[in-house]
PDB file of N, CA and C in Angstrom:
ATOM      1  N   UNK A   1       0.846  -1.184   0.000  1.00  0.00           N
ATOM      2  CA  UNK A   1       0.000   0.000   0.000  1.00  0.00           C
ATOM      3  C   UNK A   1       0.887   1.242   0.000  1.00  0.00           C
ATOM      4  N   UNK A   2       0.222   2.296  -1.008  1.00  0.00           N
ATOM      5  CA  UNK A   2       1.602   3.289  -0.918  1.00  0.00           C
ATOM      6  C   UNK A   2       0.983   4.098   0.341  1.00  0.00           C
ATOM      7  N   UNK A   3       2.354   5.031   0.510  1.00  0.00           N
ATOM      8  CA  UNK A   3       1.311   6.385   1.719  1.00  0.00           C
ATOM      9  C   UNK A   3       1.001   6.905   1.430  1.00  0.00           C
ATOM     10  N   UNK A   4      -0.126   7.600   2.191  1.00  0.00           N
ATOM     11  CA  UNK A   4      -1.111   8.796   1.992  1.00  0.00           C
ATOM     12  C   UNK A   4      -0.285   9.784   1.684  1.00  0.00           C
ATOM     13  N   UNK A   5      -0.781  10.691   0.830  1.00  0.00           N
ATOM     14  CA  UNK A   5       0.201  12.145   0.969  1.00  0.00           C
ATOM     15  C   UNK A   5      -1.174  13.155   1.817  1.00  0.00           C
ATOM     16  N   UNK A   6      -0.549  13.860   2.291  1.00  0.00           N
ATOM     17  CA  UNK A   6      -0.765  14.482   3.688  1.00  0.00           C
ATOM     18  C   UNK A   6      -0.820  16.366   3.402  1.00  0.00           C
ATOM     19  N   UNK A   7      -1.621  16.618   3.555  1.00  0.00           N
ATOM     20  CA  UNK A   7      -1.433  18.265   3.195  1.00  0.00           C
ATOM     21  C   UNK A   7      -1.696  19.260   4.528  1.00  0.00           C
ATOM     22  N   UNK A   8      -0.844  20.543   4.420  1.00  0.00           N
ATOM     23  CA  UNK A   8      -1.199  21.159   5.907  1.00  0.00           C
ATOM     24  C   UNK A   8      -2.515  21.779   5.843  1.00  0.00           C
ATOM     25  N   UNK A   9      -2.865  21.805   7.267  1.00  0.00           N
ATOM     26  CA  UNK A   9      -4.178  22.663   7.117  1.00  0.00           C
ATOM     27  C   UNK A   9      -3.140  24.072   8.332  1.00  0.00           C
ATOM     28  N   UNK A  10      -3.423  25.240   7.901  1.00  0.00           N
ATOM     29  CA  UNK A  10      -2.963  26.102   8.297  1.00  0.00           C
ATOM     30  C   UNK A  10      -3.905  27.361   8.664  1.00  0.00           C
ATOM     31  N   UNK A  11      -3.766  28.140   9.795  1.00  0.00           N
ATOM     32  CA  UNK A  11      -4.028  29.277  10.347  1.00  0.00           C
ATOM     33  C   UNK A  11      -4.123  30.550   9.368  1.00  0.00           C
ATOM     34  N   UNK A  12      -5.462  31.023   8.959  1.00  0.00           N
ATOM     35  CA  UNK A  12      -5.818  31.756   8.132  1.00  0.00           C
ATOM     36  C   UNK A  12      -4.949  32.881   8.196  1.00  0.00           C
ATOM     37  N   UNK A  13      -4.679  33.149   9.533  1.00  0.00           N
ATOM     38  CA  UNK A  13      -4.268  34.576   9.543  1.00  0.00           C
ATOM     39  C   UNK A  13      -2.506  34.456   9.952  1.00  0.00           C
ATOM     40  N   UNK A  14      -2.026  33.353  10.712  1.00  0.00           N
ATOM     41  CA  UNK A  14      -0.931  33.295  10.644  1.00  0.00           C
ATOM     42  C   UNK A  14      -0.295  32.762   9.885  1.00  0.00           C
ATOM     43  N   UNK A  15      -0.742  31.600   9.628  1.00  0.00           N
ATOM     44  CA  UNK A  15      -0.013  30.834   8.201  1.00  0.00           C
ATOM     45  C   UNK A  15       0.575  29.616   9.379  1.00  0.00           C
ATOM     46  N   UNK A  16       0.279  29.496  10.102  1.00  0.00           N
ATOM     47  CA  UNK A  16       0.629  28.873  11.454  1.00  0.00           C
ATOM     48  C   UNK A  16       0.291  27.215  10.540  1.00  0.00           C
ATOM     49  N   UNK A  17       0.921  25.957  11.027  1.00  0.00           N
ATOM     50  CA  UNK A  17       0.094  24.622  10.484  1.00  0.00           C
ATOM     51  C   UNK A  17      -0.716  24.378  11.938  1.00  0.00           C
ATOM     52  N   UNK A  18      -1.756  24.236  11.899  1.00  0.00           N
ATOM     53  CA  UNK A  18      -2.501  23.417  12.834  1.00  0.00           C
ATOM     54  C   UNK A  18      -3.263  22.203  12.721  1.00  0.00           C
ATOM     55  N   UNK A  19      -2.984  21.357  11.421  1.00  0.00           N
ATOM     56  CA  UNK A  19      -3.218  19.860  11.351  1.00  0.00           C
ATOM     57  C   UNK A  19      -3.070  19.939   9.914  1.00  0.00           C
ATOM     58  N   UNK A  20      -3.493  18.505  10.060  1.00  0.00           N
ATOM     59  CA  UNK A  20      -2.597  17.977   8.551  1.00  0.00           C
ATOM     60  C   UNK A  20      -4.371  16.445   8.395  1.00  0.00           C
ATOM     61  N   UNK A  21      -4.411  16.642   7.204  1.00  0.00           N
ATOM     62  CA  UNK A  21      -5.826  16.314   6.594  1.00  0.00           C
ATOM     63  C   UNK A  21      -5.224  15.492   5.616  1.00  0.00           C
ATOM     64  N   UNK A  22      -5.491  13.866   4.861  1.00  0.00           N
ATOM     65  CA  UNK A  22      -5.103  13.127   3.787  1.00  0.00           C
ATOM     66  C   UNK A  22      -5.902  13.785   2.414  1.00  0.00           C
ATOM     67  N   UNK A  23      -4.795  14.027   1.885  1.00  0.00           N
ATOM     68  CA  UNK A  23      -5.247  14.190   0.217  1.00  0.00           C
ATOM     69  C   UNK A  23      -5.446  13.074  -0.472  1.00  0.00           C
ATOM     70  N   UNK A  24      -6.286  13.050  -1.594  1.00  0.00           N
ATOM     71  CA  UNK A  24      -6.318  11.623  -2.872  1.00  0.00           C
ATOM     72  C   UNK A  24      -6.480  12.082  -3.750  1.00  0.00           C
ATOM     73  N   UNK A  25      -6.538  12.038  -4.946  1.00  0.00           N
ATOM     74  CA  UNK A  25      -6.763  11.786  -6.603  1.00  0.00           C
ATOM     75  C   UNK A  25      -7.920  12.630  -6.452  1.00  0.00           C
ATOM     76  N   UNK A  26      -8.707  13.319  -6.810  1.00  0.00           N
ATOM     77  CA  UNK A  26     -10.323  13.402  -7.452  1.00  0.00           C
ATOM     78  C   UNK A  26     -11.212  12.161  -7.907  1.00  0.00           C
ATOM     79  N   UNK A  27     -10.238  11.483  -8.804  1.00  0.00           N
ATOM     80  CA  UNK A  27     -10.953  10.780  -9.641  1.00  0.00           C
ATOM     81  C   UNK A  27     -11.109   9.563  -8.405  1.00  0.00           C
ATOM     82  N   UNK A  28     -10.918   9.292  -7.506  1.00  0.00           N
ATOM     83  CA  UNK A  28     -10.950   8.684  -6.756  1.00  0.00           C
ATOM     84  C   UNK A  28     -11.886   8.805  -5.253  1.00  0.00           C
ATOM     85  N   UNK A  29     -12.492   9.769  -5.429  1.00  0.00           N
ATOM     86  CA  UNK A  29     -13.759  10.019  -4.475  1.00  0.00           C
ATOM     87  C   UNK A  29     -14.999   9.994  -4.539  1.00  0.00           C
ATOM     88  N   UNK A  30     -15.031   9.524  -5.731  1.00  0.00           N
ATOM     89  CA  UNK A  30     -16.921   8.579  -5.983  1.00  0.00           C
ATOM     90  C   UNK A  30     -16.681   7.565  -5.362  1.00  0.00           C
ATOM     91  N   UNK A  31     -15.552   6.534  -5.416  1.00  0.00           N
ATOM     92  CA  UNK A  31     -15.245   5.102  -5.158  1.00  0.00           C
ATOM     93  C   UNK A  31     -15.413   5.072  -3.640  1.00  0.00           C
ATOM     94  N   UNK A  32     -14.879   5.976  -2.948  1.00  0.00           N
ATOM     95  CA  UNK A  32     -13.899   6.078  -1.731  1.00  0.00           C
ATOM     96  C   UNK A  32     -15.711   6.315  -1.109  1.00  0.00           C
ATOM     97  N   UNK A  33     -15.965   7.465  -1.139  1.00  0.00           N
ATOM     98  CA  UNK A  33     -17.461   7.738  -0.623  1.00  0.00           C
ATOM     99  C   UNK A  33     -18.524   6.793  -0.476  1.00  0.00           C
ATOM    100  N   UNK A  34     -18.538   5.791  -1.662  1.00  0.00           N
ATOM    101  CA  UNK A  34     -19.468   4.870  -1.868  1.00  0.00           C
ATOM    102  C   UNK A  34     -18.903   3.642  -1.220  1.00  0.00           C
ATOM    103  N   UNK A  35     -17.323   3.385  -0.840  1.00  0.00           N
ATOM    104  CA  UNK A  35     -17.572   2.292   0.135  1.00  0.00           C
ATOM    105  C   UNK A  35     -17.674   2.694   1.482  1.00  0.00           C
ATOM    106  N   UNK A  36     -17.364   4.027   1.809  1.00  0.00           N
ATOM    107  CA  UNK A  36     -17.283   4.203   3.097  1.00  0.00           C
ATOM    108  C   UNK A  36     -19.046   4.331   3.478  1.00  0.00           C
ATOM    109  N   UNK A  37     -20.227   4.411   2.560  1.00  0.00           N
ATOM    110  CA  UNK A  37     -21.231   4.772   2.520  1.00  0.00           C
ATOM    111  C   UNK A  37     -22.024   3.068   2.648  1.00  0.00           C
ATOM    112  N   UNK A  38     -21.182   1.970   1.944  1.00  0.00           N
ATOM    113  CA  UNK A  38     -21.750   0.656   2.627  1.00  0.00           C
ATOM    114  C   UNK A  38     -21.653   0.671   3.519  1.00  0.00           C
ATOM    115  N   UNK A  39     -19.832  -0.166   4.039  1.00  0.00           N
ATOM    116  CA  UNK A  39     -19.584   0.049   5.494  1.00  0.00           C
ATOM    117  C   UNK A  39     -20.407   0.964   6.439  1.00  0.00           C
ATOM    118  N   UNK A  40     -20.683   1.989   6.627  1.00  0.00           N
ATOM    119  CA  UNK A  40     -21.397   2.536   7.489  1.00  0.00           C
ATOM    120  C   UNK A  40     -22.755   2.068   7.584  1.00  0.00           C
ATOM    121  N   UNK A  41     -23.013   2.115   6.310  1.00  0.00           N
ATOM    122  CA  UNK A  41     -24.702   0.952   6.051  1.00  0.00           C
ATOM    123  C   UNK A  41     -24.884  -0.039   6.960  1.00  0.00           C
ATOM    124  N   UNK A  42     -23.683  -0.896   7.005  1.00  0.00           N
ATOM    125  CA  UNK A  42     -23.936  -2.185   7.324  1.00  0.00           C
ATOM    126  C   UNK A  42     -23.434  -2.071   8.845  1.00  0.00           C
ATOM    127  N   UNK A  43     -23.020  -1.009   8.953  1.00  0.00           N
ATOM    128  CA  UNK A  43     -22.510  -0.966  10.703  1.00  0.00           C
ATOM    129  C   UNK A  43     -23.831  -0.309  11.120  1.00  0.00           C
ATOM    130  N   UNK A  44     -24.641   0.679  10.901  1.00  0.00           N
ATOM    131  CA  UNK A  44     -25.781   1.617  11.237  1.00  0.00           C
ATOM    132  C   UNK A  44     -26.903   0.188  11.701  1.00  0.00           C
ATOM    133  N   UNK A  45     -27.039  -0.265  10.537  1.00  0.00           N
ATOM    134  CA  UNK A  45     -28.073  -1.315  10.485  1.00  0.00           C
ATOM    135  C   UNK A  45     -27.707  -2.295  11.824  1.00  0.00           C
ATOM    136  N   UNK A  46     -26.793  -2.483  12.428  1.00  0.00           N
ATOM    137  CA  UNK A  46     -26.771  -3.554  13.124  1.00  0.00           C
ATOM    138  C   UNK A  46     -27.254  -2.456  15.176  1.00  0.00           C
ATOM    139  N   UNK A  47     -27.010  -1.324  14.728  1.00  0.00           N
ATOM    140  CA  UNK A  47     -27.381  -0.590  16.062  1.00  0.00           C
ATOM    141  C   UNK A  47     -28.770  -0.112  16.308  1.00  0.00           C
ATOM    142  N   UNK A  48     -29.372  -0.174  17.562  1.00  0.00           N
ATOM    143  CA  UNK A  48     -30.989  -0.498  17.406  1.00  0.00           C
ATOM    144  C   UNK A  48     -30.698   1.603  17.620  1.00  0.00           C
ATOM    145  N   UNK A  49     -32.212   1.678  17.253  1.00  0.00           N
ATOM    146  CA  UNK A  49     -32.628   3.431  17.167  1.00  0.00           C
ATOM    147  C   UNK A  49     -32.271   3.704  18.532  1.00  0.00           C
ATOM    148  N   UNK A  50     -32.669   3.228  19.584  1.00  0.00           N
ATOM    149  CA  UNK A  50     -32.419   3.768  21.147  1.00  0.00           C
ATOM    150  C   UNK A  50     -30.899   4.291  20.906  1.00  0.00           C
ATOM    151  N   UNK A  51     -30.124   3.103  20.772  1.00  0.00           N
ATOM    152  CA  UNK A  51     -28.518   3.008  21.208  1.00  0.00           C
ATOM    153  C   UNK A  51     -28.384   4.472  20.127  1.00  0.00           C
ATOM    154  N   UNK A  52     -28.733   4.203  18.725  1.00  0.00           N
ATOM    155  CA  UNK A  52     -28.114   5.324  17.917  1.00  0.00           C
ATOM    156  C   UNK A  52     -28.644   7.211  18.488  1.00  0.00           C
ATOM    157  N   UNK A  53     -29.819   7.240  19.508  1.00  0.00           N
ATOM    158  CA  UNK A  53     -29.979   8.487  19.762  1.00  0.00           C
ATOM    159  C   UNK A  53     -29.099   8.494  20.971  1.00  0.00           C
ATOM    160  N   UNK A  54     -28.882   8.053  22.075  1.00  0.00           N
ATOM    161  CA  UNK A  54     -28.214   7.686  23.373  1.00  0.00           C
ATOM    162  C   UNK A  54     -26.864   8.221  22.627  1.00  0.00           C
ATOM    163  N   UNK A  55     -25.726   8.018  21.500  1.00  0.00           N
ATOM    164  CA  UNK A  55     -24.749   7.903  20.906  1.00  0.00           C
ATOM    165  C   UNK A  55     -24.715   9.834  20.399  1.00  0.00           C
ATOM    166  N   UNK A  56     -26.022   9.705  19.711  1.00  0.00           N
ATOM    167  CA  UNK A  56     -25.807  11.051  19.158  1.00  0.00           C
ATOM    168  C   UNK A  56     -26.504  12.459  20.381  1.00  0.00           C
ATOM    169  N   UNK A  57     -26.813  11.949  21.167  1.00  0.00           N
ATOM    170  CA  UNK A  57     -26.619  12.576  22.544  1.00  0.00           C
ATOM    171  C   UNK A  57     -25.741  13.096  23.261  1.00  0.00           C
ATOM    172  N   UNK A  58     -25.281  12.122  23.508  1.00  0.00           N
ATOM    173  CA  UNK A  58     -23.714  11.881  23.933  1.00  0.00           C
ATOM    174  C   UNK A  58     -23.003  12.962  22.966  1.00  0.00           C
ATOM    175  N   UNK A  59     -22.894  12.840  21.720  1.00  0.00           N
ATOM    176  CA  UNK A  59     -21.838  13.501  20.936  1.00  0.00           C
ATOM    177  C   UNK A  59     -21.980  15.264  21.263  1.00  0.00           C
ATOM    178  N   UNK A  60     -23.547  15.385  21.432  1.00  0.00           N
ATOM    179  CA  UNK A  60     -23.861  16.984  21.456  1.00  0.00           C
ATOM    180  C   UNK A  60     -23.346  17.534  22.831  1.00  0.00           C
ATOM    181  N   UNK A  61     -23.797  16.252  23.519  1.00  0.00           N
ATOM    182  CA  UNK A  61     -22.898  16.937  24.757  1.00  0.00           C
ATOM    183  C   UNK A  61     -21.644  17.163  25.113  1.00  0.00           C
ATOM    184  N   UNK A  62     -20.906  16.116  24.146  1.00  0.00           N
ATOM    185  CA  UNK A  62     -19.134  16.632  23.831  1.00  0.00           C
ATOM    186  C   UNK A  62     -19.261  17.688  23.323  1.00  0.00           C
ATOM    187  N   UNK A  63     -19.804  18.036  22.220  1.00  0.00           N
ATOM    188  CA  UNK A  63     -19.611  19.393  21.806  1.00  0.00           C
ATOM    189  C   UNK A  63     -19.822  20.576  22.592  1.00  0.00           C
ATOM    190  N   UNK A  64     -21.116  20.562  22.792  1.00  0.00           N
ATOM    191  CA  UNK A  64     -21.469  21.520  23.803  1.00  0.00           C
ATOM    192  C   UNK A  64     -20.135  21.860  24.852  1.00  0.00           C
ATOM    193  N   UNK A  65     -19.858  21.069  25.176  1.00  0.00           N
ATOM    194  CA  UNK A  65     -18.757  21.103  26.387  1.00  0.00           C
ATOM    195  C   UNK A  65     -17.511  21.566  25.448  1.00  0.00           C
ATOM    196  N   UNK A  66     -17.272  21.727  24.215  1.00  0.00           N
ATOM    197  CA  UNK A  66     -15.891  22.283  23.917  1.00  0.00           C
ATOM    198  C   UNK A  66     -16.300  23.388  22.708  1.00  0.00           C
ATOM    199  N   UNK A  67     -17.693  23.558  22.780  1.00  0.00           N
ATOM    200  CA  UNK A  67     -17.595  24.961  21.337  1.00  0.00           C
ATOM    201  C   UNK A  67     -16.744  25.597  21.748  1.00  0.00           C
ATOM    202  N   UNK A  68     -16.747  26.492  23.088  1.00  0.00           N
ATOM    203  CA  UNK A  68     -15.373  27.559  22.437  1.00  0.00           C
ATOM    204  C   UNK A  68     -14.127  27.004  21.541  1.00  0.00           C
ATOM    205  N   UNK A  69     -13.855  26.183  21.948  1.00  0.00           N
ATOM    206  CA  UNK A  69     -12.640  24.870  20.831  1.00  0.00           C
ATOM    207  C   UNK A  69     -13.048  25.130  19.759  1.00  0.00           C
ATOM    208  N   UNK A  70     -14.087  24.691  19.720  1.00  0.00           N
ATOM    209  CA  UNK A  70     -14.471  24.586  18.039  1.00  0.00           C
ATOM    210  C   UNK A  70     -14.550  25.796  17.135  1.00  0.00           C
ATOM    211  N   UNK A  71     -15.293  26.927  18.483  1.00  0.00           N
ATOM    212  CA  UNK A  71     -15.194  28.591  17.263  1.00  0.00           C
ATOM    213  C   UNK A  71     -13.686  28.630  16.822  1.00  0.00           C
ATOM    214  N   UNK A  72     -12.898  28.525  18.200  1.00  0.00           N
ATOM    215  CA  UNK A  72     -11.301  29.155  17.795  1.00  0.00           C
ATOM    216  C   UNK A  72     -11.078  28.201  16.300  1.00  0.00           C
ATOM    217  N   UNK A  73     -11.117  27.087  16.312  1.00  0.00           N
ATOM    218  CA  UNK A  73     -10.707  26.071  14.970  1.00  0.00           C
ATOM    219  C   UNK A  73     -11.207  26.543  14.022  1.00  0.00           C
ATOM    220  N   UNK A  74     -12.833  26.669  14.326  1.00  0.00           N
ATOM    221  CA  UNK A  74     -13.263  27.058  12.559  1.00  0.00           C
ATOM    222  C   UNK A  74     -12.461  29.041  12.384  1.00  0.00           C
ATOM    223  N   UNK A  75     -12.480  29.463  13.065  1.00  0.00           N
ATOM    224  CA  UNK A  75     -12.020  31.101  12.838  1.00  0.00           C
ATOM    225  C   UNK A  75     -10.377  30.366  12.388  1.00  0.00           C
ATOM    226  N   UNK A  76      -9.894  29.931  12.919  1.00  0.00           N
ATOM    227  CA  UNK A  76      -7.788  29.636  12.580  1.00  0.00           C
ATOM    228  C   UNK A  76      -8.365  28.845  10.924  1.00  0.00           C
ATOM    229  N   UNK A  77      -9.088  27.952  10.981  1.00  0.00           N
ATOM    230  CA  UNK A  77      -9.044  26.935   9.758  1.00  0.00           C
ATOM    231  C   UNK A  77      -9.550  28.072   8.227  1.00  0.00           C
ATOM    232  N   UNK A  78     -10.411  28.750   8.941  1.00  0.00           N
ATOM    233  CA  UNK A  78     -11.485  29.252   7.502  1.00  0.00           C
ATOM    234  C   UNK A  78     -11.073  30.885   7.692  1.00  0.00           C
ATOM    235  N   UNK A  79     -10.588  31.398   8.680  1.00  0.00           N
ATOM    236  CA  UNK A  79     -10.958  32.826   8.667  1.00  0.00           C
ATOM    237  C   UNK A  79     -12.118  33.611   8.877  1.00  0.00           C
ATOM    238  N   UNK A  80     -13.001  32.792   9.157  1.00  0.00           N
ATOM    239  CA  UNK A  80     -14.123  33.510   9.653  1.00  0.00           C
ATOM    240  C   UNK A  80     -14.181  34.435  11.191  1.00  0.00           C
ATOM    241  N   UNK A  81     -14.946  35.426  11.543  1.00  0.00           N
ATOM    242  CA  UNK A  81     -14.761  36.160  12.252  1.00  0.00           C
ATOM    243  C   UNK A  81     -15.120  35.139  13.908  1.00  0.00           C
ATOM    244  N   UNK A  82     -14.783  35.699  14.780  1.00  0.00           N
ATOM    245  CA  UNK A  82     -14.726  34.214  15.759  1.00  0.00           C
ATOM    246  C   UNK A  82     -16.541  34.807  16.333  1.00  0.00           C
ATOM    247  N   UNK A  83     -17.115  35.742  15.878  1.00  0.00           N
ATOM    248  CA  UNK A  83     -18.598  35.678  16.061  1.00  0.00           C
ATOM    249  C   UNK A  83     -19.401  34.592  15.374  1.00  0.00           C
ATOM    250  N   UNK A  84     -18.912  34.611  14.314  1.00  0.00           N
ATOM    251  CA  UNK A  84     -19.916  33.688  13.079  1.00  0.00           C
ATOM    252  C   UNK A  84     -19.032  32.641  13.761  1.00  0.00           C
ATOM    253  N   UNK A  85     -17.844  32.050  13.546  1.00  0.00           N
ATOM    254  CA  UNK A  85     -17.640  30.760  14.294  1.00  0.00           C
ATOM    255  C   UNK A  85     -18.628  30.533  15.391  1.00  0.00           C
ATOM    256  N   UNK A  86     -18.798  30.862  16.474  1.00  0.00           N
ATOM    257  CA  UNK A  86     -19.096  31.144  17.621  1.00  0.00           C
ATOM    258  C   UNK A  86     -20.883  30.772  17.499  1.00  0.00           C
ATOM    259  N   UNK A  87     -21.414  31.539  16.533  1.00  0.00           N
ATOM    260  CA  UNK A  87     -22.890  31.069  15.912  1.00  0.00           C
ATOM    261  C   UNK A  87     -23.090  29.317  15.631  1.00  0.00           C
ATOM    262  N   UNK A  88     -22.059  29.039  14.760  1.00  0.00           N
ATOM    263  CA  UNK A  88     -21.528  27.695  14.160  1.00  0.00           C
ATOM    264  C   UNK A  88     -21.475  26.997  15.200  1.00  0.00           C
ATOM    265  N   UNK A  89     -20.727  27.237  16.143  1.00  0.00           N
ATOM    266  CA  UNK A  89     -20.675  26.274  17.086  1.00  0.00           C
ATOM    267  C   UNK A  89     -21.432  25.784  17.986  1.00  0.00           C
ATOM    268  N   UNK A  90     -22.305  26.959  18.394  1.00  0.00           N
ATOM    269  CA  UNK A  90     -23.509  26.745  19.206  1.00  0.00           C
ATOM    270  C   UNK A  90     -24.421  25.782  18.319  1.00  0.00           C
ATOM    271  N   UNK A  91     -24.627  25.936  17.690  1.00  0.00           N
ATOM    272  CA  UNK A  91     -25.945  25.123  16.241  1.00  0.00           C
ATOM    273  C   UNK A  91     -25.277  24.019  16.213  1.00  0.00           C
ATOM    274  N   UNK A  92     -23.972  23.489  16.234  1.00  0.00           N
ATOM    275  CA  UNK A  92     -23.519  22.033  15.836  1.00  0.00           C
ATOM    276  C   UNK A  92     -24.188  20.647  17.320  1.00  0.00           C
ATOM    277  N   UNK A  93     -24.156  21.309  18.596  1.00  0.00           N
ATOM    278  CA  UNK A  93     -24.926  20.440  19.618  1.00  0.00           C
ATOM    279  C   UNK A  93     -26.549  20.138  19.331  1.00  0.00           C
ATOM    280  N   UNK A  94     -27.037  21.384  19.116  1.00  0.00           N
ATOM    281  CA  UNK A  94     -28.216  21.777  18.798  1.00  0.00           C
ATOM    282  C   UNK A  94     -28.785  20.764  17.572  1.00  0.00           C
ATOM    283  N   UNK A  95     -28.390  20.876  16.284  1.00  0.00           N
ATOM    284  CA  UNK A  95     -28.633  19.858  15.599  1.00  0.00           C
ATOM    285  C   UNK A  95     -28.191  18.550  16.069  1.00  0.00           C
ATOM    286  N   UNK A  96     -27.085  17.857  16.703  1.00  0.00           N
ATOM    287  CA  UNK A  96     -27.107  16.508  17.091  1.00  0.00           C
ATOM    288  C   UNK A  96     -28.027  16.367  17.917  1.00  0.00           C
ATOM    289  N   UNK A  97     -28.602  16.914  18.827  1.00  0.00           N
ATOM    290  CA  UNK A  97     -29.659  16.952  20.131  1.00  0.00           C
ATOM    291  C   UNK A  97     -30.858  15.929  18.855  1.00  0.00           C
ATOM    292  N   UNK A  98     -31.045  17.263  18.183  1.00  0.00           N
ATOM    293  CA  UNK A  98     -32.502  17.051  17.308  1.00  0.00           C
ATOM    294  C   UNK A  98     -31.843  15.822  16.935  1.00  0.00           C
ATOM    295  N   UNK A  99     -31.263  15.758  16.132  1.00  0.00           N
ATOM    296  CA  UNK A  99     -30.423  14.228  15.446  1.00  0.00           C
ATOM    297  C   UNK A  99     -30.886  13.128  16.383  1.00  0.00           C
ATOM    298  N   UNK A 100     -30.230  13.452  17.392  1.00  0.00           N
ATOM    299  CA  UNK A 100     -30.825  12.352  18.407  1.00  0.00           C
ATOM    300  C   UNK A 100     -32.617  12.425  18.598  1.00  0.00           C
ATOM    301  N   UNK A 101     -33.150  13.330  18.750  1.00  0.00           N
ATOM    302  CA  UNK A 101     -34.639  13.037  19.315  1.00  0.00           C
ATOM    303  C   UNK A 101     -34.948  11.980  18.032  1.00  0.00           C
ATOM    304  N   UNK A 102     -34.861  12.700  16.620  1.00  0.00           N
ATOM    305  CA  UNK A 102     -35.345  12.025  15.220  1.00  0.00           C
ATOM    306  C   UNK A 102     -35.139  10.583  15.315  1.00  0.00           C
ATOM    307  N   UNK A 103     -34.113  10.293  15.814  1.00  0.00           N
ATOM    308  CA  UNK A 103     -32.877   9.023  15.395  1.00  0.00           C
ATOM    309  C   UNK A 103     -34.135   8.183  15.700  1.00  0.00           C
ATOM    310  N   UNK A 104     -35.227   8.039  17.019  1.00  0.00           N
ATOM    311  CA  UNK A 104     -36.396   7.241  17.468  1.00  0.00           C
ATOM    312  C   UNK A 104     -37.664   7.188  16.352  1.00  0.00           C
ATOM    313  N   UNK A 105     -37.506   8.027  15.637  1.00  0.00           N
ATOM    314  CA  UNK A 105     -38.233   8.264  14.979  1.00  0.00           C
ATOM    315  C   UNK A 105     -38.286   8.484  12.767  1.00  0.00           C
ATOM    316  N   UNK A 106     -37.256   8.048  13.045  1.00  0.00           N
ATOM    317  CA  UNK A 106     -37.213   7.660  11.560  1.00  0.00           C
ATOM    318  C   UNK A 106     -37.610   6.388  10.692  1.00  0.00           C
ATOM    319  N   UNK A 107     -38.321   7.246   9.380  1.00  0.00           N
ATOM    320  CA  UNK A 107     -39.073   6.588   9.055  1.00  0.00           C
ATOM    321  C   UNK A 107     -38.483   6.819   7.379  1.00  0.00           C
ATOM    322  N   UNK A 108     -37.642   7.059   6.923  1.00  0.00           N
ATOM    323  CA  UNK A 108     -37.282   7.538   5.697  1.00  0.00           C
ATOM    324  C   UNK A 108     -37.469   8.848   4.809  1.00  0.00           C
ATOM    325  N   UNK A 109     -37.894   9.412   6.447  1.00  0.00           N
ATOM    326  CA  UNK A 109     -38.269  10.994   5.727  1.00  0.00           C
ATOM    327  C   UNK A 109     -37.096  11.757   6.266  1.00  0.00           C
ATOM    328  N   UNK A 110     -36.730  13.173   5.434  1.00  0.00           N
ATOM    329  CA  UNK A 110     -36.393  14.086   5.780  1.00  0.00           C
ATOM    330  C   UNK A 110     -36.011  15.005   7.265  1.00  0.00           C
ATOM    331  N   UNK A 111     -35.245  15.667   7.418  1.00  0.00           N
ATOM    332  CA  UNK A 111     -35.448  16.533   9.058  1.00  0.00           C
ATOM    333  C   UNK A 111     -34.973  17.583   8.360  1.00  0.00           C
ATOM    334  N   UNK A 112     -35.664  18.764   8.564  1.00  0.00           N
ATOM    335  CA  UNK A 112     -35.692  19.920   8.465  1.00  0.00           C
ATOM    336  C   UNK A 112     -34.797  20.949   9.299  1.00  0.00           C
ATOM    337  N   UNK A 113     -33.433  21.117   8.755  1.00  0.00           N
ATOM    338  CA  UNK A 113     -32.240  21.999   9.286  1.00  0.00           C
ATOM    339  C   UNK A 113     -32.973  23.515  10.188  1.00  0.00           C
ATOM    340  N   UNK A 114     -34.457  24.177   9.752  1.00  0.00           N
ATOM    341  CA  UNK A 114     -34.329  24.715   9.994  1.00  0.00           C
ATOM    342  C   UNK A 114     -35.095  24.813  11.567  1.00  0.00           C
ATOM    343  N   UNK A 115     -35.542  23.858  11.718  1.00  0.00           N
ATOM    344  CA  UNK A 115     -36.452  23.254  13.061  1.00  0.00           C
ATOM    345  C   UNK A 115     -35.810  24.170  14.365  1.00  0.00           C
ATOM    346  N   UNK A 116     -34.696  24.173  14.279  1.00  0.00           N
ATOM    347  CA  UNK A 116     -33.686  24.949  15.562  1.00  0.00           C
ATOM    348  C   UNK A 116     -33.205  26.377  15.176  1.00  0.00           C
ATOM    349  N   UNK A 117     -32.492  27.037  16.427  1.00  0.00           N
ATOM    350  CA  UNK A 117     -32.009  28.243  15.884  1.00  0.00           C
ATOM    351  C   UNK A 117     -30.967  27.912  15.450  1.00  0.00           C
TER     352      UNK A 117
END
């Protein structure tokens, strides 16, 4: 297997590296998407709806507990002002919450992004 080649991700405003993300081909991310899109299929399917909202619960409450983390990252990664980060970050618990209530309740329909603030 060859190695990944590896690209920096860097600090908008300093030029600082603050992580490093795997690059691939283009032509190689229909393939890549669509198996990672079984696999997950076939792992999703085997976890009952309870466990999968309990899981995505859990996750909002990691977040919740580190947005300020997360504004500073998205403002260093993208350059955005650390207000609009700061917006972003609050909304990322917020939608897993809902994620989780739905997760009991899916039926092959849709959830509506704009349900929350």
């Amino acid at each position: 297997m060859q190695e990944m080649r590896m690209i920096n991700v860097k600090d908008k405003h300093s030029d600082e590296v603050i992580g490093r993300v795997p690059s691939l081909p283009v032509e190689r991310v229909p393939d890549i998407v669509r198996k990672a899109f079984d696999a997950f299929g076939n792992y999703l399917n085997k976890i009952p709806m309870y466990k999968r909202a309990e899981i995505l619960a859990e996750t909002s409450s990691l977040i919740k507990k580190r947005q300020d983390d997360f504004a500073k990252l998205i403002t260093r990664e993208g350059g955005k002002p650390l207000k609009h980060s700061g917006k972003e970050a609050k909304r990322a618990p917020l939608a897993m919450q809902f994620s989780s209530e739905e997760a009991k309740r899916l039926h092959g329909e849709t959830i509506p992004f704009d349900a929350e603030p």
